[in-house]
N, C-alpha and C. Protein backbone atom coordinates (compact mmCIF):
# COMPACT_ATOMS: atom_id res chain seq x y z
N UNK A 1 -13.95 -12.11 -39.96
CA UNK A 1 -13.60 -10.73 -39.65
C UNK A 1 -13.87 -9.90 -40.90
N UNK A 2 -14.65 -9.07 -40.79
CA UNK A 2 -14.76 -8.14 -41.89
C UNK A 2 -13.87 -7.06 -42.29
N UNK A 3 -14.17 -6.26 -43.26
CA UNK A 3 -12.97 -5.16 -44.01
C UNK A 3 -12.41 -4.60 -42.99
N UNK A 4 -13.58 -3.78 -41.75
CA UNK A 4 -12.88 -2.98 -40.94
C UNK A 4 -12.55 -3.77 -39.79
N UNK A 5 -12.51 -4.58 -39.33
CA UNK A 5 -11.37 -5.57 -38.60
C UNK A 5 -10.64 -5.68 -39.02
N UNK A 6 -10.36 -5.99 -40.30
CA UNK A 6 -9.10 -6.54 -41.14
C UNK A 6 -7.89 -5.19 -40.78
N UNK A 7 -8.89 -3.69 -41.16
CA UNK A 7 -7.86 -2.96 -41.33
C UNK A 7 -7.52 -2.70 -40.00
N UNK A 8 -8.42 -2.64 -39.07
CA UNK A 8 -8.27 -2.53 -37.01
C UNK A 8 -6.84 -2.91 -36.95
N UNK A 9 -6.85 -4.38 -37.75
CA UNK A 9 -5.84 -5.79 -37.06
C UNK A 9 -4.70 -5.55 -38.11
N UNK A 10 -4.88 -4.76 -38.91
CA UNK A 10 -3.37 -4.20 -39.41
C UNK A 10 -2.63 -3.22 -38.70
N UNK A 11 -3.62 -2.17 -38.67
CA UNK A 11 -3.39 -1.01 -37.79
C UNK A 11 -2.64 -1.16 -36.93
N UNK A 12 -3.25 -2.34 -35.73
CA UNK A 12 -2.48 -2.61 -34.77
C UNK A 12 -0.83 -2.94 -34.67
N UNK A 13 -1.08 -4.10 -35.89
CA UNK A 13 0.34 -4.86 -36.15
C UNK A 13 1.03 -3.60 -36.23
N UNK A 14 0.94 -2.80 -37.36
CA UNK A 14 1.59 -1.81 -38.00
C UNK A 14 2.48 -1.34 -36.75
N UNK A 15 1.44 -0.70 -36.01
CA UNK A 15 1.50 -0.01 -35.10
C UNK A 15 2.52 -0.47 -33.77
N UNK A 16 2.42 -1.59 -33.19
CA UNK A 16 3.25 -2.50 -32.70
C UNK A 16 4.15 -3.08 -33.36
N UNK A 17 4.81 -3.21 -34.68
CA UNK A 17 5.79 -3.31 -35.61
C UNK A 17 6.63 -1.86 -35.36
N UNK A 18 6.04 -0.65 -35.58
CA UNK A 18 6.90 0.68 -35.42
C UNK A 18 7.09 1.28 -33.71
N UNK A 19 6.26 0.53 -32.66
CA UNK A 19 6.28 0.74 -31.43
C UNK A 19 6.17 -0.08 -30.90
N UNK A 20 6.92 -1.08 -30.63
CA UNK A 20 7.03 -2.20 -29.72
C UNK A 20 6.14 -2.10 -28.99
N UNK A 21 6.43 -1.35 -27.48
CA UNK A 21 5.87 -0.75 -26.31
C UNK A 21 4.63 -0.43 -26.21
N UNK A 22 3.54 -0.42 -27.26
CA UNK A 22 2.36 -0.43 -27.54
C UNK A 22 1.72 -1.67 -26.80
N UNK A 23 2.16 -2.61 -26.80
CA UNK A 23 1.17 -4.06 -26.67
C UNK A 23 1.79 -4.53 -25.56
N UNK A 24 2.80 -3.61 -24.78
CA UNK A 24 3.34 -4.35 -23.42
C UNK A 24 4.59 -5.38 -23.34
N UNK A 25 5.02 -5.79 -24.78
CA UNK A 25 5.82 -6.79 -24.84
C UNK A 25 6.42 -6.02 -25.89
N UNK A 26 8.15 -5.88 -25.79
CA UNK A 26 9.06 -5.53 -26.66
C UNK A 26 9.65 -7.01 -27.17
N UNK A 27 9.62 -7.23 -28.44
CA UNK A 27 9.91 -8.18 -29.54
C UNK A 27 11.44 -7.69 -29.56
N UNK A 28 12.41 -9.39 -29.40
CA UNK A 28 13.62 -9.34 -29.55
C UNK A 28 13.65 -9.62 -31.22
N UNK A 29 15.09 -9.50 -31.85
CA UNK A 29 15.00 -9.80 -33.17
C UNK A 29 14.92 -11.30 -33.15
N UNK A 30 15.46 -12.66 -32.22
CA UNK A 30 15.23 -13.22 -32.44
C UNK A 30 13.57 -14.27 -32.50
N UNK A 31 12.69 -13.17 -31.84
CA UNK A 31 11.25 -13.69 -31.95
C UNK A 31 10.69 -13.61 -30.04
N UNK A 32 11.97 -14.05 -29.15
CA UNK A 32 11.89 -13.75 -27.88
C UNK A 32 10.87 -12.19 -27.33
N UNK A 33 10.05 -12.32 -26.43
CA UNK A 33 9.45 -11.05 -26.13
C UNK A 33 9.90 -10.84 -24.78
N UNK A 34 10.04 -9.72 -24.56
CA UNK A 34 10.22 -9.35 -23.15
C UNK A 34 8.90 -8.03 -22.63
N UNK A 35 8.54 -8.91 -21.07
CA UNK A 35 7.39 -8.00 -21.04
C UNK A 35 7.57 -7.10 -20.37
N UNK A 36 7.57 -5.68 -21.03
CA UNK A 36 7.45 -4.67 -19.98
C UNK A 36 6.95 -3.26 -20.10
N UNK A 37 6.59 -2.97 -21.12
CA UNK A 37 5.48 -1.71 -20.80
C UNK A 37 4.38 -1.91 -19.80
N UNK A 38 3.69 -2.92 -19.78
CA UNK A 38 2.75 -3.35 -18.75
C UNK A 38 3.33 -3.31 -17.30
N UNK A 39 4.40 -3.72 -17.05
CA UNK A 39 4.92 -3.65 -16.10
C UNK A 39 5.57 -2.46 -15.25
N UNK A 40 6.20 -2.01 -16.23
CA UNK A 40 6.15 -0.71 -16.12
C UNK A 40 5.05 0.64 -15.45
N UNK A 41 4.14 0.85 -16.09
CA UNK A 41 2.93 1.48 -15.95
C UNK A 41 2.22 1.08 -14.40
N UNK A 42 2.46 -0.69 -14.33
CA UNK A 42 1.81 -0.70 -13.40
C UNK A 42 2.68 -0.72 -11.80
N UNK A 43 3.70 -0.57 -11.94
CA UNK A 43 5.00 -0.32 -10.78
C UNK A 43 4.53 1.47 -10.79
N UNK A 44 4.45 1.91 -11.66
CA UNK A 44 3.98 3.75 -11.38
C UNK A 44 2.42 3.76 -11.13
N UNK A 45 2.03 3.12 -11.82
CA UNK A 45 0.38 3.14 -10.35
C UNK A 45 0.50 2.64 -9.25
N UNK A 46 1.11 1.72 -8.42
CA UNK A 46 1.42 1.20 -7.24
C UNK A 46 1.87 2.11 -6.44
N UNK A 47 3.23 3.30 -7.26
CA UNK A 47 4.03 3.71 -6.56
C UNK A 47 3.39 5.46 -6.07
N UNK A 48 2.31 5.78 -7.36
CA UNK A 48 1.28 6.35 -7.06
C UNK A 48 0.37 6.54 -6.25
N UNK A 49 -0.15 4.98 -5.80
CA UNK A 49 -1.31 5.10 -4.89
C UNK A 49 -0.05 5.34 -3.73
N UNK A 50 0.78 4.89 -3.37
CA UNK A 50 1.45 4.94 -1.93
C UNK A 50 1.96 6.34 -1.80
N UNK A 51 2.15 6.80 -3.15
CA UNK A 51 2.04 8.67 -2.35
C UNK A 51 0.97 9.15 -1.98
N UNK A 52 0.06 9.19 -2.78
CA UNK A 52 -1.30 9.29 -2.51
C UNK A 52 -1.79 9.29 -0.85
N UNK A 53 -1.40 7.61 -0.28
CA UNK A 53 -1.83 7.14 0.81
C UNK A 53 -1.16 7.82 1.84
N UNK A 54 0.23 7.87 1.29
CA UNK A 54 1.13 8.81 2.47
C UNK A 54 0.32 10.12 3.27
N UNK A 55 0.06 10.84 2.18
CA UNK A 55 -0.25 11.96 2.23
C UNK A 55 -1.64 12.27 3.09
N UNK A 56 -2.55 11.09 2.73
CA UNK A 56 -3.86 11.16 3.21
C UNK A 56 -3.57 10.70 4.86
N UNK A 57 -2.83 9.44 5.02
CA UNK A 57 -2.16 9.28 6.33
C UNK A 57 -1.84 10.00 7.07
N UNK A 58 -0.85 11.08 6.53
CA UNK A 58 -0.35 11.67 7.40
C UNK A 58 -1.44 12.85 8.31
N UNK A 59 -2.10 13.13 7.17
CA UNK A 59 -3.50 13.78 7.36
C UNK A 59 -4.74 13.59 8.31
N UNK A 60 -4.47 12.45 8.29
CA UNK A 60 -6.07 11.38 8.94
C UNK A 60 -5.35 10.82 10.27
N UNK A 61 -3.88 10.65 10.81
CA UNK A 61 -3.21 9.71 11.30
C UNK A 61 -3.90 9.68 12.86
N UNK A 62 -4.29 10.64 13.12
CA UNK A 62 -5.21 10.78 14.75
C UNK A 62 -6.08 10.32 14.67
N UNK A 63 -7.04 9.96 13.80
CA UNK A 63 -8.29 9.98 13.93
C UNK A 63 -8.27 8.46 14.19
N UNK A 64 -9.17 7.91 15.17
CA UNK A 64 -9.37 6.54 15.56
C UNK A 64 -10.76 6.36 15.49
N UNK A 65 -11.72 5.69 14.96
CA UNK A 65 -12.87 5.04 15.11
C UNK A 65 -13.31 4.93 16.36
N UNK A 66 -14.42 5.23 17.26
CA UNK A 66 -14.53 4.86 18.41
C UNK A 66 -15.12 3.56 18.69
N UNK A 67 -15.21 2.55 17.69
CA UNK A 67 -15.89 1.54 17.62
C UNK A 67 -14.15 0.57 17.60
N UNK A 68 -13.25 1.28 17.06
CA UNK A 68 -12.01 0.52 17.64
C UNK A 68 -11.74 0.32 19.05
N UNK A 69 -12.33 1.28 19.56
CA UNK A 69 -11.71 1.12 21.13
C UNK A 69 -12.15 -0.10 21.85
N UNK A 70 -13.59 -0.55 21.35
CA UNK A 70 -13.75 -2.15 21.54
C UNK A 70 -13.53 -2.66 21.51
N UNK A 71 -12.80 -3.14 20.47
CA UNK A 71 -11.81 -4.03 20.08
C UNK A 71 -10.83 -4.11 20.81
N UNK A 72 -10.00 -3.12 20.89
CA UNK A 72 -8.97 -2.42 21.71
C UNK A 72 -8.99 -2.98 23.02
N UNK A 73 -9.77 -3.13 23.63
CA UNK A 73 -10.05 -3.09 24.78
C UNK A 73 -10.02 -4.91 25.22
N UNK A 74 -10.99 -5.47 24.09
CA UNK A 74 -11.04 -6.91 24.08
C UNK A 74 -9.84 -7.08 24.06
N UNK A 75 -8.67 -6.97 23.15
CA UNK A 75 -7.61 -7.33 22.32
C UNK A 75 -6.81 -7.36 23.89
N UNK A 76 -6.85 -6.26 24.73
CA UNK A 76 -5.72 -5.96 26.20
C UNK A 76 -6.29 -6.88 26.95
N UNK A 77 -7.53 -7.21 27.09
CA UNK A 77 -7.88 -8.51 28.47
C UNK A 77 -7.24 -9.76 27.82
N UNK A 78 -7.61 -10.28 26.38
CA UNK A 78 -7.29 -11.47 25.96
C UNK A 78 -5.60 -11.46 25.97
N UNK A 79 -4.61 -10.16 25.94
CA UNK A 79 -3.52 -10.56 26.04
C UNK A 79 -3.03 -10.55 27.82
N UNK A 80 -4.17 -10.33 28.66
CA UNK A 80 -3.53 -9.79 29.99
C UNK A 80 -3.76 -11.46 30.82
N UNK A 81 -4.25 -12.07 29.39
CA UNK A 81 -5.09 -13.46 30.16
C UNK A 81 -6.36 -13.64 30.46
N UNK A 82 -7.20 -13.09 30.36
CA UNK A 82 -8.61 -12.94 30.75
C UNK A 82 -10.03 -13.45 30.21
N UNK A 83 -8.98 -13.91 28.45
CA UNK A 83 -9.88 -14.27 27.17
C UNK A 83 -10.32 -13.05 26.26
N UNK A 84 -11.17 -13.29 25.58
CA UNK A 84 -11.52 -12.46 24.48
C UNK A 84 -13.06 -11.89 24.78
N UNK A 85 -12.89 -10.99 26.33
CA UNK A 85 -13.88 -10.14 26.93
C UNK A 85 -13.96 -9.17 26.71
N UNK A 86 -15.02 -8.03 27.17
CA UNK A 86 -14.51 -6.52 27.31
C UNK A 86 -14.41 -6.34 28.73
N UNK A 87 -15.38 -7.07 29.59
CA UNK A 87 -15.01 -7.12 31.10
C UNK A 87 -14.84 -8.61 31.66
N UNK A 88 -13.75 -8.75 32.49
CA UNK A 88 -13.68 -9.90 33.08
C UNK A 88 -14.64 -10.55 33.61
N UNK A 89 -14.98 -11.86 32.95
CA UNK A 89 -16.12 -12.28 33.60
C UNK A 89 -17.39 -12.24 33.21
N UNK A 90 -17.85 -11.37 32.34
CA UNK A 90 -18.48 -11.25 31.63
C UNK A 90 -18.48 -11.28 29.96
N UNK A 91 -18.87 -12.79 29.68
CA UNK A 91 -18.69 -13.25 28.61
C UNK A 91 -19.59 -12.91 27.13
N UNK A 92 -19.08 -12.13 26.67
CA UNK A 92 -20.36 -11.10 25.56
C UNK A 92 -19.61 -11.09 24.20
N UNK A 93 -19.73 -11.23 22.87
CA UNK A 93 -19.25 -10.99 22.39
C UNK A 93 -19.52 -9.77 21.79
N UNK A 94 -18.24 -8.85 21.30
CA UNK A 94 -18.49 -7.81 21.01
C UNK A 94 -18.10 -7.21 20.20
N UNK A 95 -17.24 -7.51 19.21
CA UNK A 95 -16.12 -7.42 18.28
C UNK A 95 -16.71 -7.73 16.62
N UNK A 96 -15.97 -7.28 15.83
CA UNK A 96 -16.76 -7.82 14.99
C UNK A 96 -16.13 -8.53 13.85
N UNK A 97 -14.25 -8.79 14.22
CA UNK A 97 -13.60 -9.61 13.54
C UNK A 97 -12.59 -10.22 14.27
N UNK A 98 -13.10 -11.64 14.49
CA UNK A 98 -11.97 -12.13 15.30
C UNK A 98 -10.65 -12.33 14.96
N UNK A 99 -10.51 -12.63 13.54
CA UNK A 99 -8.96 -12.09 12.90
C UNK A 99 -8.15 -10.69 13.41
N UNK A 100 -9.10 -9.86 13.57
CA UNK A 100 -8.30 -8.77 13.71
C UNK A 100 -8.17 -8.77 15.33
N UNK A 101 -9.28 -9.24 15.86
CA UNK A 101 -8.61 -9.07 16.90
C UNK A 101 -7.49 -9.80 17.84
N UNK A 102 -7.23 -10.77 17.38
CA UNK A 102 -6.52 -11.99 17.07
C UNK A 102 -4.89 -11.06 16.68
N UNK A 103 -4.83 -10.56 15.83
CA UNK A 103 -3.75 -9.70 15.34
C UNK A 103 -3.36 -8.80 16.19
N UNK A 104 -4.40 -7.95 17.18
CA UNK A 104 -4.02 -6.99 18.09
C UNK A 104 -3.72 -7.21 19.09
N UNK A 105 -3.91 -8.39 19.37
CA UNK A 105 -4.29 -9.52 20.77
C UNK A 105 -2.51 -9.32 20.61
N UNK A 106 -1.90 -9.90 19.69
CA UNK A 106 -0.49 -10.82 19.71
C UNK A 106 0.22 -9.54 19.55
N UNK A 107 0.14 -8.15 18.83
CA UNK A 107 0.49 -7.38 18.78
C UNK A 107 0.86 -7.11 20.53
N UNK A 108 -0.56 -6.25 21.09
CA UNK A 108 -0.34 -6.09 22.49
C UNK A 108 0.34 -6.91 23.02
N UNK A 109 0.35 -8.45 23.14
CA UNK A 109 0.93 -9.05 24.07
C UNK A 109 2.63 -9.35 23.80
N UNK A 110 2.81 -8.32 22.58
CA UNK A 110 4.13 -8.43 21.96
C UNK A 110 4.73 -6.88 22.84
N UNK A 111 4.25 -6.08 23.20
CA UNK A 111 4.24 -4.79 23.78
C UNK A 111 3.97 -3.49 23.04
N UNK A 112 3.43 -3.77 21.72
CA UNK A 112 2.70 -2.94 21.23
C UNK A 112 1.39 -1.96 21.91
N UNK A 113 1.27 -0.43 21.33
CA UNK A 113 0.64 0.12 22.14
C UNK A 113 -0.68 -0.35 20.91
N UNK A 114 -1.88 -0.60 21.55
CA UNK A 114 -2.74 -1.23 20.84
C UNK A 114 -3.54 -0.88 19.52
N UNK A 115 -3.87 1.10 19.73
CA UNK A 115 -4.22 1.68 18.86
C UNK A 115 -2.63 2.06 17.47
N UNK A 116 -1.88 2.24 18.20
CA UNK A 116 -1.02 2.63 17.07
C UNK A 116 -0.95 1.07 16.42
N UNK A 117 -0.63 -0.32 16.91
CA UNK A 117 -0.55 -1.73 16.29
C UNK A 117 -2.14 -1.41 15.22
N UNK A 118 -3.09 -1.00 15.55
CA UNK A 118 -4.03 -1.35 14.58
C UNK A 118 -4.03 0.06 13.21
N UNK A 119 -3.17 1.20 13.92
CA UNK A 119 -2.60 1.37 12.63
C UNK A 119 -1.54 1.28 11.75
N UNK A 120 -0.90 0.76 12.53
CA UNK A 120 0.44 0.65 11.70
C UNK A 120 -0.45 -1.18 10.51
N UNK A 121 -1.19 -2.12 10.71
CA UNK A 121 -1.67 -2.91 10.30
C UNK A 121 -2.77 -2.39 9.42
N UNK A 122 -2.93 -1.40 9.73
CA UNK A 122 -4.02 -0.92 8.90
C UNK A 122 -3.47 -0.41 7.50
N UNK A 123 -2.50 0.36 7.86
CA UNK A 123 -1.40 1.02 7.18
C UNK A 123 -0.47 0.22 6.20
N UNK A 124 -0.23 -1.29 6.37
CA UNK A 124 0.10 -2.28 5.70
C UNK A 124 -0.72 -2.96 4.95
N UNK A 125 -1.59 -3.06 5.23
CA UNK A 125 -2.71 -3.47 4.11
C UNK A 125 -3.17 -2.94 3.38
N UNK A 126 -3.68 -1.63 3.36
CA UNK A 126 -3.42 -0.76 2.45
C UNK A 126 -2.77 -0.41 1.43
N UNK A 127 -1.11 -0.37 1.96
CA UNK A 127 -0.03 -0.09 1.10
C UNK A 127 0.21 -1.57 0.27
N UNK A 128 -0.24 -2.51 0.70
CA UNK A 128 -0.59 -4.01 0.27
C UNK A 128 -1.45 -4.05 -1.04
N UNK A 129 -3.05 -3.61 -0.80
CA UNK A 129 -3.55 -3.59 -1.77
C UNK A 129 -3.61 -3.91 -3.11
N UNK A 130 -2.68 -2.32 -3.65
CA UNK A 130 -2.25 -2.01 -4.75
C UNK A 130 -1.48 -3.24 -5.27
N UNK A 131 -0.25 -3.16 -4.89
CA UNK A 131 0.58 -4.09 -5.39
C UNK A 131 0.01 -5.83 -5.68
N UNK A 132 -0.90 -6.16 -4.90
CA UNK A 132 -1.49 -7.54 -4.95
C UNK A 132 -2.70 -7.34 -6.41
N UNK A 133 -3.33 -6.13 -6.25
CA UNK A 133 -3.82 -6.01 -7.74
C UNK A 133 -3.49 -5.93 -8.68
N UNK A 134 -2.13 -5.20 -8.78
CA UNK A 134 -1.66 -4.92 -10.11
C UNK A 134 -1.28 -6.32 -10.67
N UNK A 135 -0.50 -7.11 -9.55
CA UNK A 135 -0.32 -8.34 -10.12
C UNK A 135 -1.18 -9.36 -10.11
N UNK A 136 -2.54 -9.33 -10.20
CA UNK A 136 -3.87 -9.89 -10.41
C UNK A 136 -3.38 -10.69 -11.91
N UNK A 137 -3.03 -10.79 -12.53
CA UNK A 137 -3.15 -10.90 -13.92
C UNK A 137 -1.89 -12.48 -13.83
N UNK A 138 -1.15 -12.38 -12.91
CA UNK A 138 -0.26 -13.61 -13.04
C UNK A 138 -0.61 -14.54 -12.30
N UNK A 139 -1.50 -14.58 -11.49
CA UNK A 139 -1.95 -15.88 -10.98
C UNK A 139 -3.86 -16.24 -11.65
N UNK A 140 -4.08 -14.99 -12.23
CA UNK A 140 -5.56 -15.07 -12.14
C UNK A 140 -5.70 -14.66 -13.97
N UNK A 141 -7.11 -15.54 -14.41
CA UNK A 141 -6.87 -15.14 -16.37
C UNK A 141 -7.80 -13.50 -16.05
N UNK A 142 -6.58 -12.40 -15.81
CA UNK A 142 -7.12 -11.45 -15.95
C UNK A 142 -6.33 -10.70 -16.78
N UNK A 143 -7.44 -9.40 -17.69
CA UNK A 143 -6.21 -8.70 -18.67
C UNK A 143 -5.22 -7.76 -17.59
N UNK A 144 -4.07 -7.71 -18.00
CA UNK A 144 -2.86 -7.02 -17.15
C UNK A 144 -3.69 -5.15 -17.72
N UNK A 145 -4.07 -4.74 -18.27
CA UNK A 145 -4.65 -3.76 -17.95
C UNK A 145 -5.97 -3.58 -16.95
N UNK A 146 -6.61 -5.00 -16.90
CA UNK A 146 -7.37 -4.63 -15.66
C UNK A 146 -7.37 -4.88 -14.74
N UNK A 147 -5.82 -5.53 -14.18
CA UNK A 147 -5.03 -5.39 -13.32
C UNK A 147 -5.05 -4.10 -12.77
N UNK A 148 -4.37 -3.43 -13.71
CA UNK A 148 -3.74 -2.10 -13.37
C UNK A 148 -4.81 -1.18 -13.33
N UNK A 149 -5.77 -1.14 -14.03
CA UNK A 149 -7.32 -0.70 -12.99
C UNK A 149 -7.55 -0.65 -12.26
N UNK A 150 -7.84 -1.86 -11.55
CA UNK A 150 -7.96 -2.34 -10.10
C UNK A 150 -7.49 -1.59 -9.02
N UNK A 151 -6.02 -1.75 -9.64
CA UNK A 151 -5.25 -1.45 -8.55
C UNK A 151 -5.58 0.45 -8.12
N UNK A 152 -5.51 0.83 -9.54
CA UNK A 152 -5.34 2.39 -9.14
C UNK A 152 -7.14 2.62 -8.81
N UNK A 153 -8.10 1.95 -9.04
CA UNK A 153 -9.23 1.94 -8.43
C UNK A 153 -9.04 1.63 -6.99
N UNK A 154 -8.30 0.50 -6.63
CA UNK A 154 -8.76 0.62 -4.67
C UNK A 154 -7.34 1.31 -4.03
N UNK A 155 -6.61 1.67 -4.91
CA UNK A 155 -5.27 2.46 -4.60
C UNK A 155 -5.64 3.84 -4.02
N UNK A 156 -6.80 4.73 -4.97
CA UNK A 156 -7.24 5.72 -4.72
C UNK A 156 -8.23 5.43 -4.21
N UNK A 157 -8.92 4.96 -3.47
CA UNK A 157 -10.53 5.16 -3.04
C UNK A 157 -10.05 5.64 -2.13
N UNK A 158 -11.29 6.86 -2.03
CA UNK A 158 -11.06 7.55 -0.54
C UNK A 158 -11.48 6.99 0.35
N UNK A 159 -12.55 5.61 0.59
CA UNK A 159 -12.72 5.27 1.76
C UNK A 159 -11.80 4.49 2.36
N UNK A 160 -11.05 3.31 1.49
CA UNK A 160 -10.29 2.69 1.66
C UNK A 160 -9.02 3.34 2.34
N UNK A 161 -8.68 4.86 1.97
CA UNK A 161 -7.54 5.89 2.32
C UNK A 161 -7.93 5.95 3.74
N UNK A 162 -9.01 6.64 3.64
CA UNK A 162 -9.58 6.95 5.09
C UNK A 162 -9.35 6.66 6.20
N UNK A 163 -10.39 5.17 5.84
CA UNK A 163 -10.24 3.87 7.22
C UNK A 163 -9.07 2.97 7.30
N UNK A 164 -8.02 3.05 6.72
CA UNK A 164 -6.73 2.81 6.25
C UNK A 164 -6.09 2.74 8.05
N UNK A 165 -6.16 4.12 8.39
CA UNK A 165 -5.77 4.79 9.95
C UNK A 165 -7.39 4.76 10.99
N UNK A 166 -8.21 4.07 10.80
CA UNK A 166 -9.52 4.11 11.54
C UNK A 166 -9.05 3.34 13.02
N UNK A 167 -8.37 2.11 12.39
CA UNK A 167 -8.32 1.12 13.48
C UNK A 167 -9.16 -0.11 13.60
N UNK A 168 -10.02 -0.07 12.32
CA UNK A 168 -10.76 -1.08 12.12
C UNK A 168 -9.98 -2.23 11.43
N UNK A 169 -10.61 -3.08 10.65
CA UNK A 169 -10.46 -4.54 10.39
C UNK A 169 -10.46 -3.49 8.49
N UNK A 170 -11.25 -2.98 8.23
CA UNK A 170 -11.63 -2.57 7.06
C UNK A 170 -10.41 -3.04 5.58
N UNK A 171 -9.07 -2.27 5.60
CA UNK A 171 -8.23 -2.40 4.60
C UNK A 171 -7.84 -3.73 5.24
N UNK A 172 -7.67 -4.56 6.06
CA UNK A 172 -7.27 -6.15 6.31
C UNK A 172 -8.59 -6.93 5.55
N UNK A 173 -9.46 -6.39 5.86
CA UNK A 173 -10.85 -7.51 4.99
C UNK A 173 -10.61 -6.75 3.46
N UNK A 174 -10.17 -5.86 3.27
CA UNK A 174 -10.10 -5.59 1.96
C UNK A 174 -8.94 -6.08 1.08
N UNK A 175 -7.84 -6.63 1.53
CA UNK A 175 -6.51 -6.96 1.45
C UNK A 175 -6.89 -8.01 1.39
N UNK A 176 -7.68 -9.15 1.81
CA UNK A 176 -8.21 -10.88 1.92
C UNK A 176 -8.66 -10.64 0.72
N UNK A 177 -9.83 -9.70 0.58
CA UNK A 177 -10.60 -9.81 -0.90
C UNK A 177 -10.28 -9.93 -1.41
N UNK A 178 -9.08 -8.63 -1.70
CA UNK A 178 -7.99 -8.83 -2.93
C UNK A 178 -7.30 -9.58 -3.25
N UNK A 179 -6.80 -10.48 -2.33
CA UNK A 179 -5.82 -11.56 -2.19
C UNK A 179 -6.78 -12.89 -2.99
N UNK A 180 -7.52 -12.60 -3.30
CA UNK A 180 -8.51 -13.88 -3.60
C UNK A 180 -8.86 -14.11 -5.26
């Protein structure tokens, strides 16, 4: 490490010696650390994107994809008994995630009305997201700041906001990703 590393890597100490809270971990006197500026920061980006999402929700909450209604439609024969058709009897596939439709299937046949079940699921994965990124960093060797990137990166994307309430599969395949 050369002069100006040397002084970088004082700087820092220095700096985290007179501000704990700098490096995410507050130093007990006996040597014990407790972590939580990181934690911190990233509970207010989480809690961020879900205002955020509220807001865009409440905004977008009509709008349905008309490419859901396919689904939709499959999802009510397969719970009425019929299988995973759009018309009885005619065996086509047409869908383009059988997970999800699988989810709407059990929804409907739970007495859910089919379009609101694919947003209220849509709407959970979403609000899911965030929180599964921020904590990226404790199961996965990632830095806890680019955790907290992440998160406020697919926290705010507007497409992700968007199709959130579409009725598609979209924030559920995005919620797997993340989960991974």
């Amino acid at each position: 490490m050369g002069e100006r590393g040397a002084r970088l890597g004082g700087l820092t100490a220095s700096l985290t010696e007179r501000r704990p809270w700098v490096s995410g971990v507050l130093r007990e006197p006996g040597g014990a650390t407790i972590a939580l500026g990181g934690a911190v920061v990233r509970v207010g980006v989480v809690l961020a994107c879900w205002l955020l999402f509220a807001r865009v929700f409440v905004q977008l909450h009509t709008w349905t994809v008309d490419d859901a209604y396919i689904t939709f439609r499959y999802a009510e024969n397969w719970a009425a008994g019929e299988g995973p058709v759009y018309n009885p009897g005619e065996w086509v596939e047409g869908y383009t995630s059988v997970a999800w439709l699988a989810l709407l299937t059990i929804a409907h046949a739970l007495g859910a009305p089919t379009e609101l079940a694919s947003k209220a699921l849509g709407a959970a994965a979403m609000a899911t997201i965030p929180a599964v990124l921020a904590s990226a960093d404790r199961i996965a060797p990632v830095p806890p700041r680019a955790a907290g990137a992440a998160a406020l990166i697919a926290g705010t994307s507007g497409a992700l906001l968007a199709w959130a309430g579409g009725g598609l599969e979209v924030t559920a395949s995005a919620l797997v990703a993340a989960s991974r």
